[in-house]
PDB file of N, CA and C in Angstrom:
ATOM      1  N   UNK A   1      32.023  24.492   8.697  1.00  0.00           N
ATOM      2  CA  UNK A   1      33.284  25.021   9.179  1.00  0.00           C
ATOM      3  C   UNK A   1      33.756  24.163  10.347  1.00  0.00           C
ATOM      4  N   UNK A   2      34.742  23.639  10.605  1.00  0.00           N
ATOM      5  CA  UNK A   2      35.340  23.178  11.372  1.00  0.00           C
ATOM      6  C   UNK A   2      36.341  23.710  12.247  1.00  0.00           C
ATOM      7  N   UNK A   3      36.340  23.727  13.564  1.00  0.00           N
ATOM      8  CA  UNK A   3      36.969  24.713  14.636  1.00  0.00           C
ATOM      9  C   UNK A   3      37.771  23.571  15.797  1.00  0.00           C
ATOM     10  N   UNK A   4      37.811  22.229  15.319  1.00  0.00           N
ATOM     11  CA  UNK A   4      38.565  21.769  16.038  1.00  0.00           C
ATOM     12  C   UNK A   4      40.476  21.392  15.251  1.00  0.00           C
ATOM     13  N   UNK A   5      41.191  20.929  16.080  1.00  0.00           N
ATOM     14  CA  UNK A   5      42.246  21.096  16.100  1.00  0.00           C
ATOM     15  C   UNK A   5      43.125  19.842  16.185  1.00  0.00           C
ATOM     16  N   UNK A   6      44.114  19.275  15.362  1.00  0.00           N
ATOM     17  CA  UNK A   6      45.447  18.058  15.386  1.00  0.00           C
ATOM     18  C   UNK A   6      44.467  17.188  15.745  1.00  0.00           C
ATOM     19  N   UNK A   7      44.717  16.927  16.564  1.00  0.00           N
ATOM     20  CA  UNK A   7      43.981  15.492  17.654  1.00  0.00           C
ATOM     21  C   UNK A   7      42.798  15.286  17.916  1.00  0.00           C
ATOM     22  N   UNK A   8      42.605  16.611  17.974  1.00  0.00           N
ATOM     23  CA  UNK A   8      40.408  16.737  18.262  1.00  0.00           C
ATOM     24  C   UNK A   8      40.067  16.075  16.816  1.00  0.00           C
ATOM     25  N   UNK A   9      40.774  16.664  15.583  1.00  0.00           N
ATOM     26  CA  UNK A   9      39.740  16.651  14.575  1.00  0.00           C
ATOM     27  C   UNK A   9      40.211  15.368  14.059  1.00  0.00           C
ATOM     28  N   UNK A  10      41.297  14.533  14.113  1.00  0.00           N
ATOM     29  CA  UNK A  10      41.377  13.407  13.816  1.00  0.00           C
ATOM     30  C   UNK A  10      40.837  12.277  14.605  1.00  0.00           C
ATOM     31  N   UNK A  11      40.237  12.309  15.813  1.00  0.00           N
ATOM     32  CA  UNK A  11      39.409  11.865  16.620  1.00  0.00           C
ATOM     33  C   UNK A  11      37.878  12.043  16.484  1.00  0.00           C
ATOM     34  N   UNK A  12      37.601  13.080  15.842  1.00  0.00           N
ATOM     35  CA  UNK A  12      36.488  12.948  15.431  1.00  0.00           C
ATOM     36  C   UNK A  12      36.030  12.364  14.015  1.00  0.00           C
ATOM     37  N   UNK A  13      36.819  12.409  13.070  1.00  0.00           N
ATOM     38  CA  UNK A  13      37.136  11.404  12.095  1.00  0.00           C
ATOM     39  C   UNK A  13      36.978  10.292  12.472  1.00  0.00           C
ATOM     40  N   UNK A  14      37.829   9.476  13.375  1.00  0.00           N
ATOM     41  CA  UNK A  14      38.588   8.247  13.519  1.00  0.00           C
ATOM     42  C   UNK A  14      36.459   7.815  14.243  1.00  0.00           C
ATOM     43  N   UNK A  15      36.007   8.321  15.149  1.00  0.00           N
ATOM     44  CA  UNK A  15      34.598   8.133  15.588  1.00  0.00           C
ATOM     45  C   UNK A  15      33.593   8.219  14.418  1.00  0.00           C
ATOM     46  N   UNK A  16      33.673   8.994  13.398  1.00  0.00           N
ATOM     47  CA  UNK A  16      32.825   8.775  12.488  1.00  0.00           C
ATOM     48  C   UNK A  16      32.970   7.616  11.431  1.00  0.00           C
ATOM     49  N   UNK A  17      34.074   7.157  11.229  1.00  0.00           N
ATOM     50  CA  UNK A  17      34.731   6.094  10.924  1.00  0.00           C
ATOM     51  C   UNK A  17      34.255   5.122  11.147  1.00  0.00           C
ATOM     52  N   UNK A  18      34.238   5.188  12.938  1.00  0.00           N
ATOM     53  CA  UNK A  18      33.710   3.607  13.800  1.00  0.00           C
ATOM     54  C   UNK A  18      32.221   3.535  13.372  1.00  0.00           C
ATOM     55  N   UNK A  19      31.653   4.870  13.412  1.00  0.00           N
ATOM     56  CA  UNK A  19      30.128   4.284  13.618  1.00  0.00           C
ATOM     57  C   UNK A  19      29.430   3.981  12.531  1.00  0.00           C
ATOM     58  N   UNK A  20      30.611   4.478  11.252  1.00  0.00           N
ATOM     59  CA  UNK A  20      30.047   4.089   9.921  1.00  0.00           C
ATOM     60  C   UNK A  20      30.156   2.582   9.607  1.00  0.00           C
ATOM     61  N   UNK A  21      30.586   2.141  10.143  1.00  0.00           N
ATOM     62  CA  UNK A  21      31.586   0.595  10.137  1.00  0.00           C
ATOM     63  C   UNK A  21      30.803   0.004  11.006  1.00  0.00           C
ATOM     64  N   UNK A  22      30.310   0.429  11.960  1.00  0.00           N
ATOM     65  CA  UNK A  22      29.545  -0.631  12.916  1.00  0.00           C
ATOM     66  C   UNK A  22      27.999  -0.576  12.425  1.00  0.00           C
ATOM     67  N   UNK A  23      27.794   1.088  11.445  1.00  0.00           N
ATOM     68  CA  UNK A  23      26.155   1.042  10.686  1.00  0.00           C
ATOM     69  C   UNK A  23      25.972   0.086   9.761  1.00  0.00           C
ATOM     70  N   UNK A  24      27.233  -0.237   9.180  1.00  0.00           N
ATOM     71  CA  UNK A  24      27.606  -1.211   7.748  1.00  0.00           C
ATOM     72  C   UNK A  24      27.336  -2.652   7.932  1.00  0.00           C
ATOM     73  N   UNK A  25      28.340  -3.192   9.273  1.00  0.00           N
ATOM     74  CA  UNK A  25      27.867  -4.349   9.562  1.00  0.00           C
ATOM     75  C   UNK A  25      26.075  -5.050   9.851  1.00  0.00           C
ATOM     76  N   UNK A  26      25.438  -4.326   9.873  1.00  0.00           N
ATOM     77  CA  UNK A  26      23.765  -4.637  10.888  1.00  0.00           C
ATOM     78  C   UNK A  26      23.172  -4.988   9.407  1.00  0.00           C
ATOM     79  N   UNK A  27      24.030  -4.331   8.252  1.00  0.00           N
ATOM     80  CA  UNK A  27      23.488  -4.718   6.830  1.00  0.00           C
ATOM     81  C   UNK A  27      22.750  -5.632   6.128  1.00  0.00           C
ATOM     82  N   UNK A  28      21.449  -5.471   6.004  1.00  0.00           N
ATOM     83  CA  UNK A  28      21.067  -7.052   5.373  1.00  0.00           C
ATOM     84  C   UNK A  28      20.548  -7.122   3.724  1.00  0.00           C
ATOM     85  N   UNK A  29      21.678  -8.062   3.398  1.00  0.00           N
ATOM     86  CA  UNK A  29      22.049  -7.509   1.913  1.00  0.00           C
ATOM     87  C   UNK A  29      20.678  -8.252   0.988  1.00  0.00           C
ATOM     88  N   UNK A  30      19.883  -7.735   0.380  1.00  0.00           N
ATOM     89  CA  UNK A  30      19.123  -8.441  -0.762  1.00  0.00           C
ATOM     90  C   UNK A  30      19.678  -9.262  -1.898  1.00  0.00           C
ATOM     91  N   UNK A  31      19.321 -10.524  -1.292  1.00  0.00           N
ATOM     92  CA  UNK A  31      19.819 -12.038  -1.790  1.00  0.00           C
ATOM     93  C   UNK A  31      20.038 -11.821  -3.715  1.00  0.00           C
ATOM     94  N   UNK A  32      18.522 -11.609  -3.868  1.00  0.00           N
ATOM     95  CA  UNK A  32      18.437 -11.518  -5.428  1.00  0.00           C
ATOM     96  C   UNK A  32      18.862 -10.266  -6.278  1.00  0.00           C
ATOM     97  N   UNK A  33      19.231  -9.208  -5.462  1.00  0.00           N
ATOM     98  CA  UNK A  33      19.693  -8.153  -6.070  1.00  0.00           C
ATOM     99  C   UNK A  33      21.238  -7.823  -5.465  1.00  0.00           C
ATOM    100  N   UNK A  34      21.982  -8.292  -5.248  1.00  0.00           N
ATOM    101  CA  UNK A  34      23.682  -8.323  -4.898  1.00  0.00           C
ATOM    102  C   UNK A  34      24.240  -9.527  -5.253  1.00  0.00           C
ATOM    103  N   UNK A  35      24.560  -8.515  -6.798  1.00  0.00           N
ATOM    104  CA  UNK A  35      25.796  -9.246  -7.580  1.00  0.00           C
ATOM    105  C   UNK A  35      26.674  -9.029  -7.240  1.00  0.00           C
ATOM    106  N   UNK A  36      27.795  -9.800  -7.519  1.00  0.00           N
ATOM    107  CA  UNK A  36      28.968 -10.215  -7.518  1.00  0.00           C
ATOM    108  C   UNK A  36      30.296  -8.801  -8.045  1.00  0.00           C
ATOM    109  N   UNK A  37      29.505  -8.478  -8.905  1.00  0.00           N
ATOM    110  CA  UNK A  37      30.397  -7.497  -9.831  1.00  0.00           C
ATOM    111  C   UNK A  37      29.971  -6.706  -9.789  1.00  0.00           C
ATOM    112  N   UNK A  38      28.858  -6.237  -8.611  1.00  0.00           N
ATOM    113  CA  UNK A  38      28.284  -4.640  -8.559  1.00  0.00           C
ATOM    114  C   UNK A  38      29.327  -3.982  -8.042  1.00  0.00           C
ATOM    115  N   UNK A  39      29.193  -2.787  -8.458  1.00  0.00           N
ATOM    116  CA  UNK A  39      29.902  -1.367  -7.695  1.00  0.00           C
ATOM    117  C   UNK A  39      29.480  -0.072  -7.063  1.00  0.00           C
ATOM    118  N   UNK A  40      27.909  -0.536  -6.435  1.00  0.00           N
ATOM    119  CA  UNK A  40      27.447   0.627  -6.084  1.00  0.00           C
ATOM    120  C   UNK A  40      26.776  -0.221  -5.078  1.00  0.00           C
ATOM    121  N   UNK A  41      26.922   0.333  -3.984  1.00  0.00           N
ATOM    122  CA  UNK A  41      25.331  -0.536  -3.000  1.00  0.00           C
ATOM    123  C   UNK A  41      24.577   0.376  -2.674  1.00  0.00           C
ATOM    124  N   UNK A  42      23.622   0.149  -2.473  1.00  0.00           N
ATOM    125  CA  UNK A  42      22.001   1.137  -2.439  1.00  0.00           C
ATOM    126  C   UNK A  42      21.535   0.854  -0.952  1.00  0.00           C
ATOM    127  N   UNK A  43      21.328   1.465  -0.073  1.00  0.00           N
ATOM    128  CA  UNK A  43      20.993   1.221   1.359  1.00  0.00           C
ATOM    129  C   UNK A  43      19.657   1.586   1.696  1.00  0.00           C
ATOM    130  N   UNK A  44      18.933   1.194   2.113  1.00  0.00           N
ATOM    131  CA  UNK A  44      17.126   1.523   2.439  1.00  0.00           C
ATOM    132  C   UNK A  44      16.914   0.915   3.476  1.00  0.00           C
ATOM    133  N   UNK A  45      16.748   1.692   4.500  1.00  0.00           N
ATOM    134  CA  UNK A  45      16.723   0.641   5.909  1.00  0.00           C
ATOM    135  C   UNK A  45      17.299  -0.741   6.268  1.00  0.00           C
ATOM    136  N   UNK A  46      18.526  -0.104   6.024  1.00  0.00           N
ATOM    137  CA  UNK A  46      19.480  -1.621   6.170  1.00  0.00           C
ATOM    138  C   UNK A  46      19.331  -2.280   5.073  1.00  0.00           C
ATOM    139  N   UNK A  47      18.830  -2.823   4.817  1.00  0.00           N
ATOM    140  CA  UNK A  47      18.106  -3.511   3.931  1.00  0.00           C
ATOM    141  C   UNK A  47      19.658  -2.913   2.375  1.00  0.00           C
ATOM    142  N   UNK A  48      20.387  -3.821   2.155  1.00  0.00           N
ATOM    143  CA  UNK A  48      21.610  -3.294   0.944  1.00  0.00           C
ATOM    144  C   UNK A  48      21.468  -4.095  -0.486  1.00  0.00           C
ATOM    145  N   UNK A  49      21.612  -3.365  -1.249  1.00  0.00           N
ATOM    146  CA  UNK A  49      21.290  -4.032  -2.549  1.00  0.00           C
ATOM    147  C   UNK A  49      22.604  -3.557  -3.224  1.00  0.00           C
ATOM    148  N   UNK A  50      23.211  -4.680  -4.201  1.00  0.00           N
ATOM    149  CA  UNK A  50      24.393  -4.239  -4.563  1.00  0.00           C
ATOM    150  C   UNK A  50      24.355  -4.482  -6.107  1.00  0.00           C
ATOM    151  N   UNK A  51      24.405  -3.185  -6.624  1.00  0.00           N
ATOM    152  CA  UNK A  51      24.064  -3.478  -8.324  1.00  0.00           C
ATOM    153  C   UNK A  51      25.116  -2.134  -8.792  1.00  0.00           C
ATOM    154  N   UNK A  52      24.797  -2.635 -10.333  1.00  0.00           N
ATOM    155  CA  UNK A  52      25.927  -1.509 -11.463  1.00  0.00           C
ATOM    156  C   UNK A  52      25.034  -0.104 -11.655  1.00  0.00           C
ATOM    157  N   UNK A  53      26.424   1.002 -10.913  1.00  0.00           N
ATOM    158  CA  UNK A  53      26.471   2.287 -11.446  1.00  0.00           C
ATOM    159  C   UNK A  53      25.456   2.037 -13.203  1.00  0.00           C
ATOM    160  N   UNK A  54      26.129   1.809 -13.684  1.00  0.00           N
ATOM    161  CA  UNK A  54      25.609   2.075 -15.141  1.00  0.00           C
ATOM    162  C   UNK A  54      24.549   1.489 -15.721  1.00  0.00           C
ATOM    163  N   UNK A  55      24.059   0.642 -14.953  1.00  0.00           N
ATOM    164  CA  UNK A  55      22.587   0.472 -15.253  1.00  0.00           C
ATOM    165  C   UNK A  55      21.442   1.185 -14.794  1.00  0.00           C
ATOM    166  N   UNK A  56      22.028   1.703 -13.554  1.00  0.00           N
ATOM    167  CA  UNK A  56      21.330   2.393 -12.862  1.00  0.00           C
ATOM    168  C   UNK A  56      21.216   4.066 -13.652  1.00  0.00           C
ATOM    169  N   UNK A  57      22.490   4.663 -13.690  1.00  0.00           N
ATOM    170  CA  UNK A  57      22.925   5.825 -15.096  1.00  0.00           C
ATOM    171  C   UNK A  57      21.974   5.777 -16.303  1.00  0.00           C
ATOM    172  N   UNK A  58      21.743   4.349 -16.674  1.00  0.00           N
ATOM    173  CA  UNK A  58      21.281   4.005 -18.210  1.00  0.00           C
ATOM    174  C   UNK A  58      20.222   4.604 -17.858  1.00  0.00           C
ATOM    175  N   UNK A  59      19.513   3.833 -16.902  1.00  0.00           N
ATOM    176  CA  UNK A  59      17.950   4.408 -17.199  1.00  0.00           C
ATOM    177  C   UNK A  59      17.321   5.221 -16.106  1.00  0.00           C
ATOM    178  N   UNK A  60      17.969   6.061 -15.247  1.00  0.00           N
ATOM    179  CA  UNK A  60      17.580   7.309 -14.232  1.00  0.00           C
ATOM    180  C   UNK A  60      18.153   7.968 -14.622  1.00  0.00           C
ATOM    181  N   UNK A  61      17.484   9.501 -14.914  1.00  0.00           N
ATOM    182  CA  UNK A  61      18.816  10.754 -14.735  1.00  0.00           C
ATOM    183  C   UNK A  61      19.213  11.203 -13.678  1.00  0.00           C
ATOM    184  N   UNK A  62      18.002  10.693 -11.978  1.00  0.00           N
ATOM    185  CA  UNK A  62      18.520  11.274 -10.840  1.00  0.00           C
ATOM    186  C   UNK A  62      19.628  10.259 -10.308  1.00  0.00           C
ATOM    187  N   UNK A  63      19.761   9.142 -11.173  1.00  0.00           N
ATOM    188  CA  UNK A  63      21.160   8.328 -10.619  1.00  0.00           C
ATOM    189  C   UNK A  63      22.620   9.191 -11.853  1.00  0.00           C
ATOM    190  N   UNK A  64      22.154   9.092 -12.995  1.00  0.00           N
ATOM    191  CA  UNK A  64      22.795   9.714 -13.336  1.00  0.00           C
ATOM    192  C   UNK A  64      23.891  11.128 -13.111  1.00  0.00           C
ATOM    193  N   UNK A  65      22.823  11.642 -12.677  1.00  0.00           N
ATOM    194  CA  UNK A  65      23.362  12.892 -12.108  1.00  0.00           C
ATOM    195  C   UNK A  65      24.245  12.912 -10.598  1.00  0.00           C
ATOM    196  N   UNK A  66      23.642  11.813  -9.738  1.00  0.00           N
ATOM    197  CA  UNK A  66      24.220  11.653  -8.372  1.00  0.00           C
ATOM    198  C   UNK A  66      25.614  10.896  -8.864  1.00  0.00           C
ATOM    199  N   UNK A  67      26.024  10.404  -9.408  1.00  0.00           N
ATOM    200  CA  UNK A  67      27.061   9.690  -9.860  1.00  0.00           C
ATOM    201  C   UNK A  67      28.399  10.661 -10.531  1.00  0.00           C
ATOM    202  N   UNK A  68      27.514  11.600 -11.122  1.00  0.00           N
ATOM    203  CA  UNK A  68      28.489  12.750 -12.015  1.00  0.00           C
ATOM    204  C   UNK A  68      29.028  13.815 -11.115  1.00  0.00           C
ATOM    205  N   UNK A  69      28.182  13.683  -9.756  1.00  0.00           N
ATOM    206  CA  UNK A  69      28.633  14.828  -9.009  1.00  0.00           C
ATOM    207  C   UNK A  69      30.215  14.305  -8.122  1.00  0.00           C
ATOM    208  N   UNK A  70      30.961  15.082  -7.935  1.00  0.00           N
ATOM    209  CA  UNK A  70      32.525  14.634  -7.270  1.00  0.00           C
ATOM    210  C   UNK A  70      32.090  13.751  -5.869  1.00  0.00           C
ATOM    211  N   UNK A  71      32.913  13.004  -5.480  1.00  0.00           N
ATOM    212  CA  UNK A  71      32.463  12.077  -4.095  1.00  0.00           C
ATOM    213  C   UNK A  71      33.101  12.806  -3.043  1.00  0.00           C
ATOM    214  N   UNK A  72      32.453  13.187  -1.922  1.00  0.00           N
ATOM    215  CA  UNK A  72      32.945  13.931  -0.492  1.00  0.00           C
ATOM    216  C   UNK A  72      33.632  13.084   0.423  1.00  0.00           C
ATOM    217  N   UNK A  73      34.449  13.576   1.210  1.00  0.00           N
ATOM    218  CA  UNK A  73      35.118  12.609   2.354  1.00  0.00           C
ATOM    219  C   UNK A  73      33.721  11.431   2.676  1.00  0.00           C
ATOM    220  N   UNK A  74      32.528  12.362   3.190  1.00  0.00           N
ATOM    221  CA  UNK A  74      32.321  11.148   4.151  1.00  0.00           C
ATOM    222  C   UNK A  74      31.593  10.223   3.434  1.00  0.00           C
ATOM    223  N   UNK A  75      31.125  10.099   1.443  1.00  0.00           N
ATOM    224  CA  UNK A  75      30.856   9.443   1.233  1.00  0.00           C
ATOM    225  C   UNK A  75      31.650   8.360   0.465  1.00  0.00           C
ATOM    226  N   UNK A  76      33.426   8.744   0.780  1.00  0.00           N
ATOM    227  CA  UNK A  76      34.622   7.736   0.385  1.00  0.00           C
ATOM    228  C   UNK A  76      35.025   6.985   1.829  1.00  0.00           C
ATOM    229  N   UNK A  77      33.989   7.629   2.541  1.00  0.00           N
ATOM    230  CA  UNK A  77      35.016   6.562   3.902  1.00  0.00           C
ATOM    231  C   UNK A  77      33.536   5.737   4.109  1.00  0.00           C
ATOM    232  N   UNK A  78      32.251   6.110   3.369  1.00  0.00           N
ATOM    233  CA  UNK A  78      31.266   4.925   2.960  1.00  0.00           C
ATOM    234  C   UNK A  78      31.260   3.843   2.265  1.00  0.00           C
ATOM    235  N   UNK A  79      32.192   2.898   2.370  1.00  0.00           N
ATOM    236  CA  UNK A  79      32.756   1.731   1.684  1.00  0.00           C
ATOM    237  C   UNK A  79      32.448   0.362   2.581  1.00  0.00           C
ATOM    238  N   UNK A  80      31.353  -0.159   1.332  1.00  0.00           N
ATOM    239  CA  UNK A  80      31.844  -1.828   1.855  1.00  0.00           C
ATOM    240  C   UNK A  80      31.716  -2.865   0.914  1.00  0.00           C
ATOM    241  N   UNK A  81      32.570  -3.479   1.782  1.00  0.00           N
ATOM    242  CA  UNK A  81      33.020  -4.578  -0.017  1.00  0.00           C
ATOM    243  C   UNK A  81      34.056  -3.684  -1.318  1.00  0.00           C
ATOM    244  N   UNK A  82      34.417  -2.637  -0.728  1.00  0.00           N
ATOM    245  CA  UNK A  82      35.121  -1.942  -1.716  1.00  0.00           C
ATOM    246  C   UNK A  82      34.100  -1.269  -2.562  1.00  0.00           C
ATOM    247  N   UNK A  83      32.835  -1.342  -2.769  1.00  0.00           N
ATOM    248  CA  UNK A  83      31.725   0.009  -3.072  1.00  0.00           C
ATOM    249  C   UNK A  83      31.424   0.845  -2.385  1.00  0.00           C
ATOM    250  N   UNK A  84      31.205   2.031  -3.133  1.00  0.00           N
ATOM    251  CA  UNK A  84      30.458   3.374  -2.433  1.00  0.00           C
ATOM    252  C   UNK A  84      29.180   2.870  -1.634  1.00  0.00           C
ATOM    253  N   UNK A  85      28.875   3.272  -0.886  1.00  0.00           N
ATOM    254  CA  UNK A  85      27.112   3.128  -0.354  1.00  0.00           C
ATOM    255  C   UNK A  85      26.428   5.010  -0.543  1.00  0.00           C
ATOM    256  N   UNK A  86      25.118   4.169  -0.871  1.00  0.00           N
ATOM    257  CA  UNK A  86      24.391   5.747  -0.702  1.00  0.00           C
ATOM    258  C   UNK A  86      22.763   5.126  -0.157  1.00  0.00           C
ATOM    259  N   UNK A  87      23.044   6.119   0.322  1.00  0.00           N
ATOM    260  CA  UNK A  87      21.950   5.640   1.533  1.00  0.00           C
ATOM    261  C   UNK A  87      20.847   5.962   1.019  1.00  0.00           C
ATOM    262  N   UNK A  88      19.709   5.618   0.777  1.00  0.00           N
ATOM    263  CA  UNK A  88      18.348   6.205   0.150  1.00  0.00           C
ATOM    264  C   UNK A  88      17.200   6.750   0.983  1.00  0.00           C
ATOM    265  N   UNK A  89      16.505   7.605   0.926  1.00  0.00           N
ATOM    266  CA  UNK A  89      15.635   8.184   1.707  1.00  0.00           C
ATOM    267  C   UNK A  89      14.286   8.333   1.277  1.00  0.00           C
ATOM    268  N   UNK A  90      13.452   7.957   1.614  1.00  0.00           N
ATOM    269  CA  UNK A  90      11.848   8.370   1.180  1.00  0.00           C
ATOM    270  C   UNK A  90      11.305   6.990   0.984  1.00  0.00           C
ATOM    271  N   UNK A  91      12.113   5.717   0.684  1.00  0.00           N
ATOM    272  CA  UNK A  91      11.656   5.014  -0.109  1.00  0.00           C
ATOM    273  C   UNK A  91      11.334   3.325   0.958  1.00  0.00           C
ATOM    274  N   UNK A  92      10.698   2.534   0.737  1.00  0.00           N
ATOM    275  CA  UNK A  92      10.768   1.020   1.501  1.00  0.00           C
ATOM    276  C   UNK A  92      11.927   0.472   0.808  1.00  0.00           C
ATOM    277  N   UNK A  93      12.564  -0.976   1.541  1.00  0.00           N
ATOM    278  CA  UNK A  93      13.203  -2.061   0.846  1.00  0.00           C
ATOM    279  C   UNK A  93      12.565  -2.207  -0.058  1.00  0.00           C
ATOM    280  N   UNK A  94      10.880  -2.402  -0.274  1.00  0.00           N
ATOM    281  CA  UNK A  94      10.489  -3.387  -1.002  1.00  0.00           C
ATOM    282  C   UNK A  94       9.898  -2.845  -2.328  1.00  0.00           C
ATOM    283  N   UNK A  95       9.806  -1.464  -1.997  1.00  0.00           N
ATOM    284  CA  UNK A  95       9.729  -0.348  -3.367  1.00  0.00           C
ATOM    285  C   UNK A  95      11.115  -0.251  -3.964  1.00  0.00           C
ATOM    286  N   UNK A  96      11.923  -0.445  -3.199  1.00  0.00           N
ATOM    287  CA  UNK A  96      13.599  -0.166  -4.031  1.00  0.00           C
ATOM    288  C   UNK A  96      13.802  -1.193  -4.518  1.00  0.00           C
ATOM    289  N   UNK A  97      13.355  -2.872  -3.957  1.00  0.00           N
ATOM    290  CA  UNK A  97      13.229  -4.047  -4.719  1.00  0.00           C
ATOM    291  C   UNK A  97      12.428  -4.102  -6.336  1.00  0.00           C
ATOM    292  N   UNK A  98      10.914  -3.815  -5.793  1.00  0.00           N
ATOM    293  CA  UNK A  98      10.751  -3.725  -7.424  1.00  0.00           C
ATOM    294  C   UNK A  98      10.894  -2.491  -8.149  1.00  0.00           C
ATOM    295  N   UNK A  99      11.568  -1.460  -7.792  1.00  0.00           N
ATOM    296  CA  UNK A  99      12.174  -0.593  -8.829  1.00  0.00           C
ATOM    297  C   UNK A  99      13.824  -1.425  -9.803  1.00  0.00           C
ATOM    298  N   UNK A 100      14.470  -1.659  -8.830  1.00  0.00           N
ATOM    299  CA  UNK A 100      15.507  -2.285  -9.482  1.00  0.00           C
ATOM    300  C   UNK A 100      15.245  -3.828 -10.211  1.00  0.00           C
ATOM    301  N   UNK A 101      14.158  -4.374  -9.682  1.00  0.00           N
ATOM    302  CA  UNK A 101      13.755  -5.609 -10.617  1.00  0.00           C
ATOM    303  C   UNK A 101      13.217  -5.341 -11.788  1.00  0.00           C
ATOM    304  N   UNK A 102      12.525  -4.022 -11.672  1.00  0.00           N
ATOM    305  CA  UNK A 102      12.062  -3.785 -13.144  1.00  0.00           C
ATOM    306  C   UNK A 102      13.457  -2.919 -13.821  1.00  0.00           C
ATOM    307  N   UNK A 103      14.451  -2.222 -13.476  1.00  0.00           N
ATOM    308  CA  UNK A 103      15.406  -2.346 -14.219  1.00  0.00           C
ATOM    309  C   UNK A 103      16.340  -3.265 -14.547  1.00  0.00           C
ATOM    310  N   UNK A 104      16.048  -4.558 -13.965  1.00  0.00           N
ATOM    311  CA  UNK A 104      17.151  -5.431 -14.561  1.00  0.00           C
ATOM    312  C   UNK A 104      16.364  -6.446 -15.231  1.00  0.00           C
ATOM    313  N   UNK A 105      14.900  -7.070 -14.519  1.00  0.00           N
ATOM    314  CA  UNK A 105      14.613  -8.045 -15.448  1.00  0.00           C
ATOM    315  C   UNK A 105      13.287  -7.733 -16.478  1.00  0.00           C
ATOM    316  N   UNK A 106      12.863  -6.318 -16.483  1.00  0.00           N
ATOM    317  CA  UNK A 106      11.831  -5.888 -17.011  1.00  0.00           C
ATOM    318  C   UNK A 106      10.815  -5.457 -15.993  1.00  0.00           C
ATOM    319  N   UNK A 107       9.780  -4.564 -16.804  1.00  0.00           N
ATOM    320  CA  UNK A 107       8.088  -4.458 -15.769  1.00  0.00           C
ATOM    321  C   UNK A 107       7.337  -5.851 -15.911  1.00  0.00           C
ATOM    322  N   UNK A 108       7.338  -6.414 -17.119  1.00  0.00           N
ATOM    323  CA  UNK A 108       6.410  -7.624 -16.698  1.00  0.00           C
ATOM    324  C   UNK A 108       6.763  -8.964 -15.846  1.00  0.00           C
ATOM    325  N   UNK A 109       8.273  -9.091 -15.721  1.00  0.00           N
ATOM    326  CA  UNK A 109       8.241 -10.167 -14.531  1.00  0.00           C
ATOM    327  C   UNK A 109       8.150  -9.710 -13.281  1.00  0.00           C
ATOM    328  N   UNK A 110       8.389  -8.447 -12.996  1.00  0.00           N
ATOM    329  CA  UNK A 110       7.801  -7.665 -11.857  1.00  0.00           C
ATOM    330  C   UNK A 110       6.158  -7.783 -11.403  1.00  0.00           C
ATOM    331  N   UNK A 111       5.447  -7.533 -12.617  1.00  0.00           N
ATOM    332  CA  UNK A 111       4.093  -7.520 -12.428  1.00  0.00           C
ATOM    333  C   UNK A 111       3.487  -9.002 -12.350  1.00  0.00           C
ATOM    334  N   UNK A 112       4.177  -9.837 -13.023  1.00  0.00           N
ATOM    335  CA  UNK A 112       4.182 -11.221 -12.746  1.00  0.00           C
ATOM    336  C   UNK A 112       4.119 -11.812 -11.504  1.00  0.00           C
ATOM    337  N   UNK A 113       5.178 -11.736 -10.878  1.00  0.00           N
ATOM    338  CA  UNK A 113       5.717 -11.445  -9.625  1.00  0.00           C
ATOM    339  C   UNK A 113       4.379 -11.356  -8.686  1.00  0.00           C
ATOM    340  N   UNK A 114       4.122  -9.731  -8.723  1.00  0.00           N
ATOM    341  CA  UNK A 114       3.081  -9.317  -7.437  1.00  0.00           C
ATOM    342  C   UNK A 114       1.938 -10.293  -8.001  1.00  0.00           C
ATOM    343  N   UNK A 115       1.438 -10.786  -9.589  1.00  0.00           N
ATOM    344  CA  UNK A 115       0.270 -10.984  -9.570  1.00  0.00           C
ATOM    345  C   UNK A 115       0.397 -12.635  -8.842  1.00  0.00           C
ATOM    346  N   UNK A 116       1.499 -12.999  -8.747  1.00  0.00           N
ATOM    347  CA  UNK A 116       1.256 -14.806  -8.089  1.00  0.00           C
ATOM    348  C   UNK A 116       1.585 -14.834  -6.437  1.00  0.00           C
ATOM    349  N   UNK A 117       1.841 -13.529  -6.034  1.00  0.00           N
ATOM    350  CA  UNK A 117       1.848 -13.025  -4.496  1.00  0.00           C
ATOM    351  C   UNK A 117       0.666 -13.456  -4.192  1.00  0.00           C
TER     352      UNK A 117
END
């Protein structure tokens, strides 16, 4: 519920605004996973990965489902680069790295991967 008023509450907007914009910039985008033609960026401790809604849809139902639900103010004034951001919770960069490497280039160049680490 909101109890402020004209000027208060567009000021408090206009501040949530700034600090979303100044959280956005500190961004450090993952080289090998931000394409060009993504439309969704994925946020994990800064750390931004920018890949397709619908690959992500294809093969999660909990992306699926987060996607189907309507978008709220404050996650349309979460824009950069002209994508939504959604911020992820629970997880490392480097677990959200090889989750999305194994959805785009498979599990075995993933496992490839860690085994020449």
């Amino acid at each position: 519920m909101t109890f402020l008023h004209g000027d208060l509450l567009y000021e408090h907007q206009n501040l949530a605004q700034k600090a979303q914009a100044l959280a956005l910039t500190t961004l450090k985008p993952c080289s090998d996973l931000w394409f060009a033609d993504g439309n969704i960026i994925l946020i994990v401790d800064k750390v931004a990965f920018k890949v397709h809604r619908g690959q992500l849809s294809r093969h999660s139902e909990v992306f699926e489902g987060l996607f189907s639900l309507p978008t709220t103010t404050s996650s349309i004034n979460m824009l950069y680069e002209g994508c939504m951001c959604v911020e992820m919770h629970g997880d490392s960069p480097m677990d959200m790295r090889f989750f999305l490497q194994a959805l785009y280039d498979g599990l075995c160049v993933v496992l490839l991967s860690l085994c020449s680490a």
